[in-house]
N, C-alpha and C. Protein backbone atom coordinates (compact mmCIF):
# COMPACT_ATOMS: atom_id res chain seq x y z
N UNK A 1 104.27 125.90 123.02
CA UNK A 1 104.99 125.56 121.81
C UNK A 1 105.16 124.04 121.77
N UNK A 2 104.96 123.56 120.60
CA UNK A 2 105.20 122.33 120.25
C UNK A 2 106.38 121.74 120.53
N UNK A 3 106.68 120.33 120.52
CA UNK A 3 108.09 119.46 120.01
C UNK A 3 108.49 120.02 119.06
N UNK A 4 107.72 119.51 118.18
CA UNK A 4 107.86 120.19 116.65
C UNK A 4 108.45 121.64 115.96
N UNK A 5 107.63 122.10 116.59
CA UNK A 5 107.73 123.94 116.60
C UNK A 5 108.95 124.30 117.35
N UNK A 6 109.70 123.63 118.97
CA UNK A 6 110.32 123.87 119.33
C UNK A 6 111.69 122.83 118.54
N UNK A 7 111.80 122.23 117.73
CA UNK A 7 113.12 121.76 116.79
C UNK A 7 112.94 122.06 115.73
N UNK A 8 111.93 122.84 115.17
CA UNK A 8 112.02 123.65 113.74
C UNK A 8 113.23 124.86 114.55
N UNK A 9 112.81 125.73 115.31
CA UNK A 9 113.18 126.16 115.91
C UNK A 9 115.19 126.55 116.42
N UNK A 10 114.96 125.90 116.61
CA UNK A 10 116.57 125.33 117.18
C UNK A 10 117.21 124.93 115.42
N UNK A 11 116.32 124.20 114.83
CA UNK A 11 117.56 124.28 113.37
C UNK A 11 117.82 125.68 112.87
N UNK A 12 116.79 126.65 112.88
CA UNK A 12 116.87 128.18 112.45
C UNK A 12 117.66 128.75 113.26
N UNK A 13 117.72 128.75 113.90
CA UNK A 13 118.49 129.23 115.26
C UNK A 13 119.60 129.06 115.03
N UNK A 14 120.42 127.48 114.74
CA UNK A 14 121.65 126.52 114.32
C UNK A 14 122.18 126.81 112.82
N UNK A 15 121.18 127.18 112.20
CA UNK A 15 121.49 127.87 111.19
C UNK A 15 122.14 129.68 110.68
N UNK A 16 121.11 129.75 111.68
CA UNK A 16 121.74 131.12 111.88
C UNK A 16 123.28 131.17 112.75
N UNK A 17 123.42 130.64 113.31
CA UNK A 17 124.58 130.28 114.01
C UNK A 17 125.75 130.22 113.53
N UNK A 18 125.82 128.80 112.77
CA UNK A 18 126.33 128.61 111.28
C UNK A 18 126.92 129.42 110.58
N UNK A 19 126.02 130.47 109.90
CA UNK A 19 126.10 131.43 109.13
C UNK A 19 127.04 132.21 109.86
N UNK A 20 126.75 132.97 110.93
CA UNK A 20 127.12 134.13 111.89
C UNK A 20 128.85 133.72 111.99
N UNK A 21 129.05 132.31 112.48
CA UNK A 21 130.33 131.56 112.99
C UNK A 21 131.03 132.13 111.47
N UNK A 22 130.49 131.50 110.32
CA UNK A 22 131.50 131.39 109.02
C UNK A 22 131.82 133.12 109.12
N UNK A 23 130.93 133.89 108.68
CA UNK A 23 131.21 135.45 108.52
C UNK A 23 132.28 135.82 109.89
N UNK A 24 132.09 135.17 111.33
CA UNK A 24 133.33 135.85 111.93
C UNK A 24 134.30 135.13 111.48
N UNK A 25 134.64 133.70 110.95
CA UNK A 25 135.69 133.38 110.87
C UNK A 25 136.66 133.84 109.27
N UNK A 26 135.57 134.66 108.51
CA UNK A 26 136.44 135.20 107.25
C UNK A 26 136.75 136.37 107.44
N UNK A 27 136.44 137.22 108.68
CA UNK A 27 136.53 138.43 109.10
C UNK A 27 135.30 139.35 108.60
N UNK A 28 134.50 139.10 108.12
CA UNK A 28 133.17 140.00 107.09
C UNK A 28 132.67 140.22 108.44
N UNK A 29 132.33 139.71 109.89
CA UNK A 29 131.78 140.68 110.98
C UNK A 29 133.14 140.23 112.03
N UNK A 30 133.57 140.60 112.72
CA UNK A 30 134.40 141.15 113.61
C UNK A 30 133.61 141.29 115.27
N UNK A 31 132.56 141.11 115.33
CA UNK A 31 132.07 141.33 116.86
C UNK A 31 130.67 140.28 116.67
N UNK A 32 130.37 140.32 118.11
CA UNK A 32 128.91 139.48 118.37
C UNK A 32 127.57 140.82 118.44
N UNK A 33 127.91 142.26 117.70
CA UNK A 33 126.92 142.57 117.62
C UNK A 33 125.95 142.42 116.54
N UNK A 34 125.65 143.49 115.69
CA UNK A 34 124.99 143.96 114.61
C UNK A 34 125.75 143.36 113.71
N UNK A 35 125.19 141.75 112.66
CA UNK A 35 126.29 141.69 111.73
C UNK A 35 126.04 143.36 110.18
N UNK A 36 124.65 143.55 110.09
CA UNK A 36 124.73 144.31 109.74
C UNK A 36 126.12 145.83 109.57
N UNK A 37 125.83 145.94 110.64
CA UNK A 37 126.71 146.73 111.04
C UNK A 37 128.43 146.41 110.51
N UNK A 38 128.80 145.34 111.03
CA UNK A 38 130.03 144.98 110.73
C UNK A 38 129.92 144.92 109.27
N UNK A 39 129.29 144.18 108.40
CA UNK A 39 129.09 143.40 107.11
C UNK A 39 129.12 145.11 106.31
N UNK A 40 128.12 146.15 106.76
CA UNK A 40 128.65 147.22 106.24
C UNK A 40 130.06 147.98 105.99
N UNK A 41 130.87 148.07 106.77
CA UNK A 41 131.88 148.24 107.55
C UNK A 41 132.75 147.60 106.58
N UNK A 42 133.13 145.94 106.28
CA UNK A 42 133.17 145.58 105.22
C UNK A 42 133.19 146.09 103.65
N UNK A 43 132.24 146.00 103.58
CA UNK A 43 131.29 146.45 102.22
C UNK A 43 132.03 147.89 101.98
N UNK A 44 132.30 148.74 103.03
CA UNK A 44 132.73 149.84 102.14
C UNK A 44 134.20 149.91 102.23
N UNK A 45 135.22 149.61 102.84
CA UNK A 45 136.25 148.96 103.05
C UNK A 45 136.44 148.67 101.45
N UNK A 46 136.03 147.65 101.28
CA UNK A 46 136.11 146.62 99.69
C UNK A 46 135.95 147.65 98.80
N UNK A 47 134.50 148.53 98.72
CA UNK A 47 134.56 149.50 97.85
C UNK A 47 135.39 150.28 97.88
N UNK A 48 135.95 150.92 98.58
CA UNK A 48 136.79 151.95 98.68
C UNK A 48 138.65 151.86 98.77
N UNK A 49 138.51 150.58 98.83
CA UNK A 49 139.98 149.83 98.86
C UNK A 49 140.41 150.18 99.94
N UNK A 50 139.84 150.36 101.17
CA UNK A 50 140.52 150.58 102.57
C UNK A 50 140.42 149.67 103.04
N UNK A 51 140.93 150.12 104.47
CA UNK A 51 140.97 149.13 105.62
C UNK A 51 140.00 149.44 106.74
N UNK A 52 140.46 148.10 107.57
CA UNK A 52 139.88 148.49 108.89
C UNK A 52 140.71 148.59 109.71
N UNK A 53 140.29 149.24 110.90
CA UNK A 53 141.08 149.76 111.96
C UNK A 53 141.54 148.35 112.53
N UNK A 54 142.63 148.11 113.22
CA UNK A 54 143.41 146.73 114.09
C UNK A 54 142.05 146.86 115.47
N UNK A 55 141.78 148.24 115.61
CA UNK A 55 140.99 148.22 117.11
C UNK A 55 139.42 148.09 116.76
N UNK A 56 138.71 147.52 116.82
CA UNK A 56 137.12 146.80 116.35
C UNK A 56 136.52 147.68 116.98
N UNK A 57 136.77 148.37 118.04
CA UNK A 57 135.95 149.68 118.46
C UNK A 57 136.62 151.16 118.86
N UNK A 58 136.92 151.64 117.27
CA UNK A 58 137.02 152.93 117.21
C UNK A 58 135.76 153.74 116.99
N UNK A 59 135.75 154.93 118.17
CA UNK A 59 134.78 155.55 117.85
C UNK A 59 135.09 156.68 116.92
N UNK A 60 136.15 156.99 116.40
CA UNK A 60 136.08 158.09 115.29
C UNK A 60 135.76 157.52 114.11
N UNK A 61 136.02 156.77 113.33
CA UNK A 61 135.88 155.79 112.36
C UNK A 61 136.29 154.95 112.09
N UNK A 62 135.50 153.87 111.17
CA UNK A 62 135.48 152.35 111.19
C UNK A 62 136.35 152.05 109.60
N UNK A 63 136.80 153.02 108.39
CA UNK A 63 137.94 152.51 107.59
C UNK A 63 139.09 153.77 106.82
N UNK A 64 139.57 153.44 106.79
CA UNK A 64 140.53 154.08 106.38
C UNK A 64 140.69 154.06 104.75
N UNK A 65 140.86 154.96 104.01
CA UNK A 65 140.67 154.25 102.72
C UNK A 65 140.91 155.78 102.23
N UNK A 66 142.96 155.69 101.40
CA UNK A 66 143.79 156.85 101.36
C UNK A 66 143.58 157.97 102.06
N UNK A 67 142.98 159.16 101.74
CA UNK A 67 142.77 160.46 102.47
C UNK A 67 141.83 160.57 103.81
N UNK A 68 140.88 159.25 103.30
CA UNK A 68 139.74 159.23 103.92
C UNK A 68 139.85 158.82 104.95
N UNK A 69 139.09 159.12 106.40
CA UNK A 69 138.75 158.31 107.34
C UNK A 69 136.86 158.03 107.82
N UNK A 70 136.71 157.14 107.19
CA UNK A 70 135.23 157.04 107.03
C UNK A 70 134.17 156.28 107.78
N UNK A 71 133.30 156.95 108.53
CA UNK A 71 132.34 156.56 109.52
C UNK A 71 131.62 155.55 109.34
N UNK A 72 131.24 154.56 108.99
CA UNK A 72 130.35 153.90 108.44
C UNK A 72 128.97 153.21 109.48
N UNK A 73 128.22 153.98 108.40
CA UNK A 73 126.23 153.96 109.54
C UNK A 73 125.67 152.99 108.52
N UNK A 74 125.33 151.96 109.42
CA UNK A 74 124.18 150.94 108.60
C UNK A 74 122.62 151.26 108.70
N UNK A 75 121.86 151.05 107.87
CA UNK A 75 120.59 151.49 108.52
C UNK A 75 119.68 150.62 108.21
N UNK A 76 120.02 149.67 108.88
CA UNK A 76 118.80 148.32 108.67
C UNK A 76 117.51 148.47 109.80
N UNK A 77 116.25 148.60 108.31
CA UNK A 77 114.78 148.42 109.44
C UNK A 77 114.09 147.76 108.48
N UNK A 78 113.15 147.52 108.60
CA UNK A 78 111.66 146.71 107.92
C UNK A 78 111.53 147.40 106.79
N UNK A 79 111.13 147.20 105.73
CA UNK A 79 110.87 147.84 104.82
C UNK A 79 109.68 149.16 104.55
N UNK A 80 108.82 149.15 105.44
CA UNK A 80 107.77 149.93 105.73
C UNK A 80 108.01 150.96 107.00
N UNK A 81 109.15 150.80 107.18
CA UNK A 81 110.36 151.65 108.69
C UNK A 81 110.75 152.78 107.65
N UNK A 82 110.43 154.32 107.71
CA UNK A 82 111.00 155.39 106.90
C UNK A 82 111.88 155.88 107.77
N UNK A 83 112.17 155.36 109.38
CA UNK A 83 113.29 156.49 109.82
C UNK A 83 114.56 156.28 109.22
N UNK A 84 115.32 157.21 109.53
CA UNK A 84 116.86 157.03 109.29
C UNK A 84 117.82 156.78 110.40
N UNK A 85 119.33 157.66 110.05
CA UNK A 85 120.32 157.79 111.13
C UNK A 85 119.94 158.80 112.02
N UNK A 86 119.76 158.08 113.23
CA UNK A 86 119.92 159.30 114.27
C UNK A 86 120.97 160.03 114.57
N UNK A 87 121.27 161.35 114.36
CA UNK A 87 122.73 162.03 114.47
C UNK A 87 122.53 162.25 115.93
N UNK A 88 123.72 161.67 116.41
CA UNK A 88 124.26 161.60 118.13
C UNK A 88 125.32 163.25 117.80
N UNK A 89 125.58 163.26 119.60
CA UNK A 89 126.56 164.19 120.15
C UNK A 89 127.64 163.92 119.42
N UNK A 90 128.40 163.15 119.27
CA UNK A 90 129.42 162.41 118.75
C UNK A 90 129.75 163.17 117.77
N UNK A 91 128.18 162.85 116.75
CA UNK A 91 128.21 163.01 115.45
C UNK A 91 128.82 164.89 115.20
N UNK A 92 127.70 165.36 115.77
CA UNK A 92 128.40 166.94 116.03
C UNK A 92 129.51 167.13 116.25
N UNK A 93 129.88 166.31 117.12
CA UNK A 93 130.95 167.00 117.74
C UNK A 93 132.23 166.82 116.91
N UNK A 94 132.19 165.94 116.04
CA UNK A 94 133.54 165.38 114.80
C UNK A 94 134.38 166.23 114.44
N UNK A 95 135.75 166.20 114.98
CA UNK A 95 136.49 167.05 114.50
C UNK A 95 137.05 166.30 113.57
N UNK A 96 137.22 166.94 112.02
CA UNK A 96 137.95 166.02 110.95
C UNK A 96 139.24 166.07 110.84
N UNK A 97 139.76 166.84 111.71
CA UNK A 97 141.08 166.74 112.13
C UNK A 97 141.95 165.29 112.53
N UNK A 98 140.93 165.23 113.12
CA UNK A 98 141.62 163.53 113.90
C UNK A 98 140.60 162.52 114.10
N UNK A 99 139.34 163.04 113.23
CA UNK A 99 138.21 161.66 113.32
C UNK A 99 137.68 161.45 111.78
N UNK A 100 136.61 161.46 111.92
CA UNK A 100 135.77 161.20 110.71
C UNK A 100 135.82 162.26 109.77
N UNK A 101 136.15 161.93 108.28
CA UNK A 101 136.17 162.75 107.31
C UNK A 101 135.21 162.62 106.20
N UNK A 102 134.71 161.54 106.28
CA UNK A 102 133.34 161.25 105.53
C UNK A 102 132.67 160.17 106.35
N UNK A 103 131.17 160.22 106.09
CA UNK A 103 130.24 159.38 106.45
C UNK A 103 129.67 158.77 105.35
N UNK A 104 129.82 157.51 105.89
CA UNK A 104 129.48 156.39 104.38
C UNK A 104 127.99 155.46 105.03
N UNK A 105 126.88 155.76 104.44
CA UNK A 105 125.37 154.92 104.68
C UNK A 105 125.24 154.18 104.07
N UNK A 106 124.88 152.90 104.45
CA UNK A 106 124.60 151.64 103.77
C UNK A 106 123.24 151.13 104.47
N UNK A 107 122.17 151.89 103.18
CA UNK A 107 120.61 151.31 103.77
C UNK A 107 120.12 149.49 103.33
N UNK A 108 119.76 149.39 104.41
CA UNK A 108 119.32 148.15 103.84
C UNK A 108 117.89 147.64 104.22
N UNK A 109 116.81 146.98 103.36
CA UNK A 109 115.85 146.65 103.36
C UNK A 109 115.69 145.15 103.92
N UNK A 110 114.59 144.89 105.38
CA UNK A 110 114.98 143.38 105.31
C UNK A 110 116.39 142.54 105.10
N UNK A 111 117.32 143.53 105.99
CA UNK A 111 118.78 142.59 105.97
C UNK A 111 119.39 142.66 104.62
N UNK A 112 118.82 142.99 103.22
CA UNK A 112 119.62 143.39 102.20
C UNK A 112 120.16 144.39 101.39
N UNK A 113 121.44 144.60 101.75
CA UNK A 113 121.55 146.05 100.99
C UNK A 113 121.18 146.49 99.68
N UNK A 114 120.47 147.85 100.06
CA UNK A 114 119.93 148.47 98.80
C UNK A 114 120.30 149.65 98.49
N UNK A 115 121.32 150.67 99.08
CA UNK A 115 121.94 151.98 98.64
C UNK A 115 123.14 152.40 99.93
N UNK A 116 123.78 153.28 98.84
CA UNK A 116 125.26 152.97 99.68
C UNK A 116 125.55 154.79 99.42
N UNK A 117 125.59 155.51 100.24
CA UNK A 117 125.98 156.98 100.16
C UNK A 117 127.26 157.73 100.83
N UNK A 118 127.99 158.32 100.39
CA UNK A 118 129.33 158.77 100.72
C UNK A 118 129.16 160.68 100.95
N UNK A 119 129.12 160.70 102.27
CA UNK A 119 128.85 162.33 102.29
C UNK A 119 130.24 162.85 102.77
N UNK A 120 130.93 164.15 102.89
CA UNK A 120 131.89 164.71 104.08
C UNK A 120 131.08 164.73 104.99
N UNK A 121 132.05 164.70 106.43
CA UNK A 121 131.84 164.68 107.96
C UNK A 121 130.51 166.25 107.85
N UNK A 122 130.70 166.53 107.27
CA UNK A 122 130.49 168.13 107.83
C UNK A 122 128.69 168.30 107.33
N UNK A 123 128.53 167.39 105.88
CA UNK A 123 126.75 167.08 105.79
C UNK A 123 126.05 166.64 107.09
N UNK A 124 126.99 165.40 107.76
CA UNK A 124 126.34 165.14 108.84
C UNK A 124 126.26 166.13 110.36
N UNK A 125 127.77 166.74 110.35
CA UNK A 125 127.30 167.59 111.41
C UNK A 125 127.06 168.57 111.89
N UNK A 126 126.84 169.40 110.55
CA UNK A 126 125.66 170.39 110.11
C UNK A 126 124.00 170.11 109.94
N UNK A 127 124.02 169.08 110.11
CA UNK A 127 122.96 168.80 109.28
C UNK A 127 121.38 169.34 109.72
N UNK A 128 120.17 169.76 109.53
CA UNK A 128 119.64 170.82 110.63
C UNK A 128 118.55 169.97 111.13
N UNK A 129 118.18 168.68 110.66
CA UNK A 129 117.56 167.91 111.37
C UNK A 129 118.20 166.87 112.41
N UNK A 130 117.32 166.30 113.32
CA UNK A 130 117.73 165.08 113.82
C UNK A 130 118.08 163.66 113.09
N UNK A 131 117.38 163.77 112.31
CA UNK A 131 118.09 162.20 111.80
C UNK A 131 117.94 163.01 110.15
N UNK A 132 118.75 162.50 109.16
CA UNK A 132 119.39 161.77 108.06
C UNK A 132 118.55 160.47 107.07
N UNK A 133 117.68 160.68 106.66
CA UNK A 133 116.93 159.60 106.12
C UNK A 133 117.18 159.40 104.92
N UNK A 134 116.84 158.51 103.93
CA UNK A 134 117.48 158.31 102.89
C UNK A 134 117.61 158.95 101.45
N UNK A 135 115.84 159.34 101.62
CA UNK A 135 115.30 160.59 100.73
C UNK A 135 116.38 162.27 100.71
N UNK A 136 117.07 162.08 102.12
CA UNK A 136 117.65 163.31 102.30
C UNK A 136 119.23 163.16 101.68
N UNK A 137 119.68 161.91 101.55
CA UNK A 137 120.42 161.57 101.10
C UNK A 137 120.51 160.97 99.01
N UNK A 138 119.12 161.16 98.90
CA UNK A 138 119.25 160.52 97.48
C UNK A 138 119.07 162.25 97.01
N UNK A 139 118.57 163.55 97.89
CA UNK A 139 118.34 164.55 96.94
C UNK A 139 119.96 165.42 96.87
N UNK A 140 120.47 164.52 97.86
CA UNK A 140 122.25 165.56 98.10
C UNK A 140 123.03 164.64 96.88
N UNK A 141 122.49 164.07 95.71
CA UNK A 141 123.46 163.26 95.13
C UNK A 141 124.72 162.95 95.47
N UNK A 142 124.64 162.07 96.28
CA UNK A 142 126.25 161.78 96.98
C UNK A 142 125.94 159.82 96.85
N UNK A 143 125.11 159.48 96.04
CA UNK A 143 124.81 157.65 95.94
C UNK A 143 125.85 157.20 95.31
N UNK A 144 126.46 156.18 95.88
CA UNK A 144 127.65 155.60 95.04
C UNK A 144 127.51 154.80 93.99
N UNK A 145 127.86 154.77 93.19
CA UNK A 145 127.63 153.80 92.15
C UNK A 145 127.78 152.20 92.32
N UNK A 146 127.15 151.78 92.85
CA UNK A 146 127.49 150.35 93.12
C UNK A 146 126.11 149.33 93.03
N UNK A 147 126.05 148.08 91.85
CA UNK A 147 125.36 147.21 91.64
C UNK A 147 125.90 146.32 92.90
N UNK A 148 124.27 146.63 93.52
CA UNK A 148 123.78 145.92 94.61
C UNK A 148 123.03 144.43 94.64
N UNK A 149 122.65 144.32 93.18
CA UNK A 149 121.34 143.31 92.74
C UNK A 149 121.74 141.82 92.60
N UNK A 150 123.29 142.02 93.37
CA UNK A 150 123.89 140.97 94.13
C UNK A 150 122.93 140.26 94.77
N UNK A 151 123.09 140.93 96.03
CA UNK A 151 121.85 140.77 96.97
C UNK A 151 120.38 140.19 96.89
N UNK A 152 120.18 140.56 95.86
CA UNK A 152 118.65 140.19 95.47
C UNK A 152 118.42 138.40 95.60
N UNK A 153 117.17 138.36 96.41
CA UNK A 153 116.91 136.81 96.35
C UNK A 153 116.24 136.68 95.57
């Protein structure tokens, strides 16, 4: 690798950095993982007028929002990537008693969200396949109504 190539480099990098720093410091991601993940988490929070949990890693669910306690699965891959959510043990095992009462998907293409779905706990842990893909989710009409074309570059 070049000089060159290696300080193009480092500004993308510094940039991304940048970016990452501002979003934890307005609260929009909350951890050093998946901003995806968090930024979803977010996103339906806002839609739904809930909250988030005080504890950044609850495993029953990630907002609260009136009746609801809602799971929220991001599903960021490449655009030419057809898998979905992989349903874990977890996922089965959800008692809506004291965990997850809906599961909220926020697919996104290339890092930008493009569909946002609100199912009960019980689509997901019934569900008779292994994963949840999006097609399986646009034929259960459960898509939220939400202009996304925000996003659009």
């Amino acid at each position: 690798m070049s000089d060159t190539a290696i300080k193009e480099t480092v500004q993308l990098w510094l940039e991304y950095v940048r970016a990452r720093q501002a979003l934890f410091t307005k609260g929009i991601v909350r951890s050093f993982k998946s901003p995806e993940a968090d930024f979803a988490e977010h996103l339906i929070a806002s839609m739904f007028k809930g909250v988030l949990p005080s504890n950044k890693s609850n495993p029953a669910y990630d907002v609260i929002a009136g009746d609801k306690r809602i799971q929220v699965k991001s599903v960021a891959k490449a655009s030419d990537n057809k898998n979905g959510y992989i349903i874990k043990e977890k996922d089965r095992n959800n008692n809506p008693q004291i965990g997850a009462t809906h599961y909220a998907f926020v697919f996104f293409n290339e890092l930008i969200p493009t569909g946002v779905f609100l199912v009960p706990e019980g689509f997901v842990r019934e569900f008779h396949k292994t994963q949840i893909k999006r097609s399986d989710l646009e034929k259960s009409d459960c898509k939220v109504d939400v202009d996304l074309s925000i996003f659009k570059m």
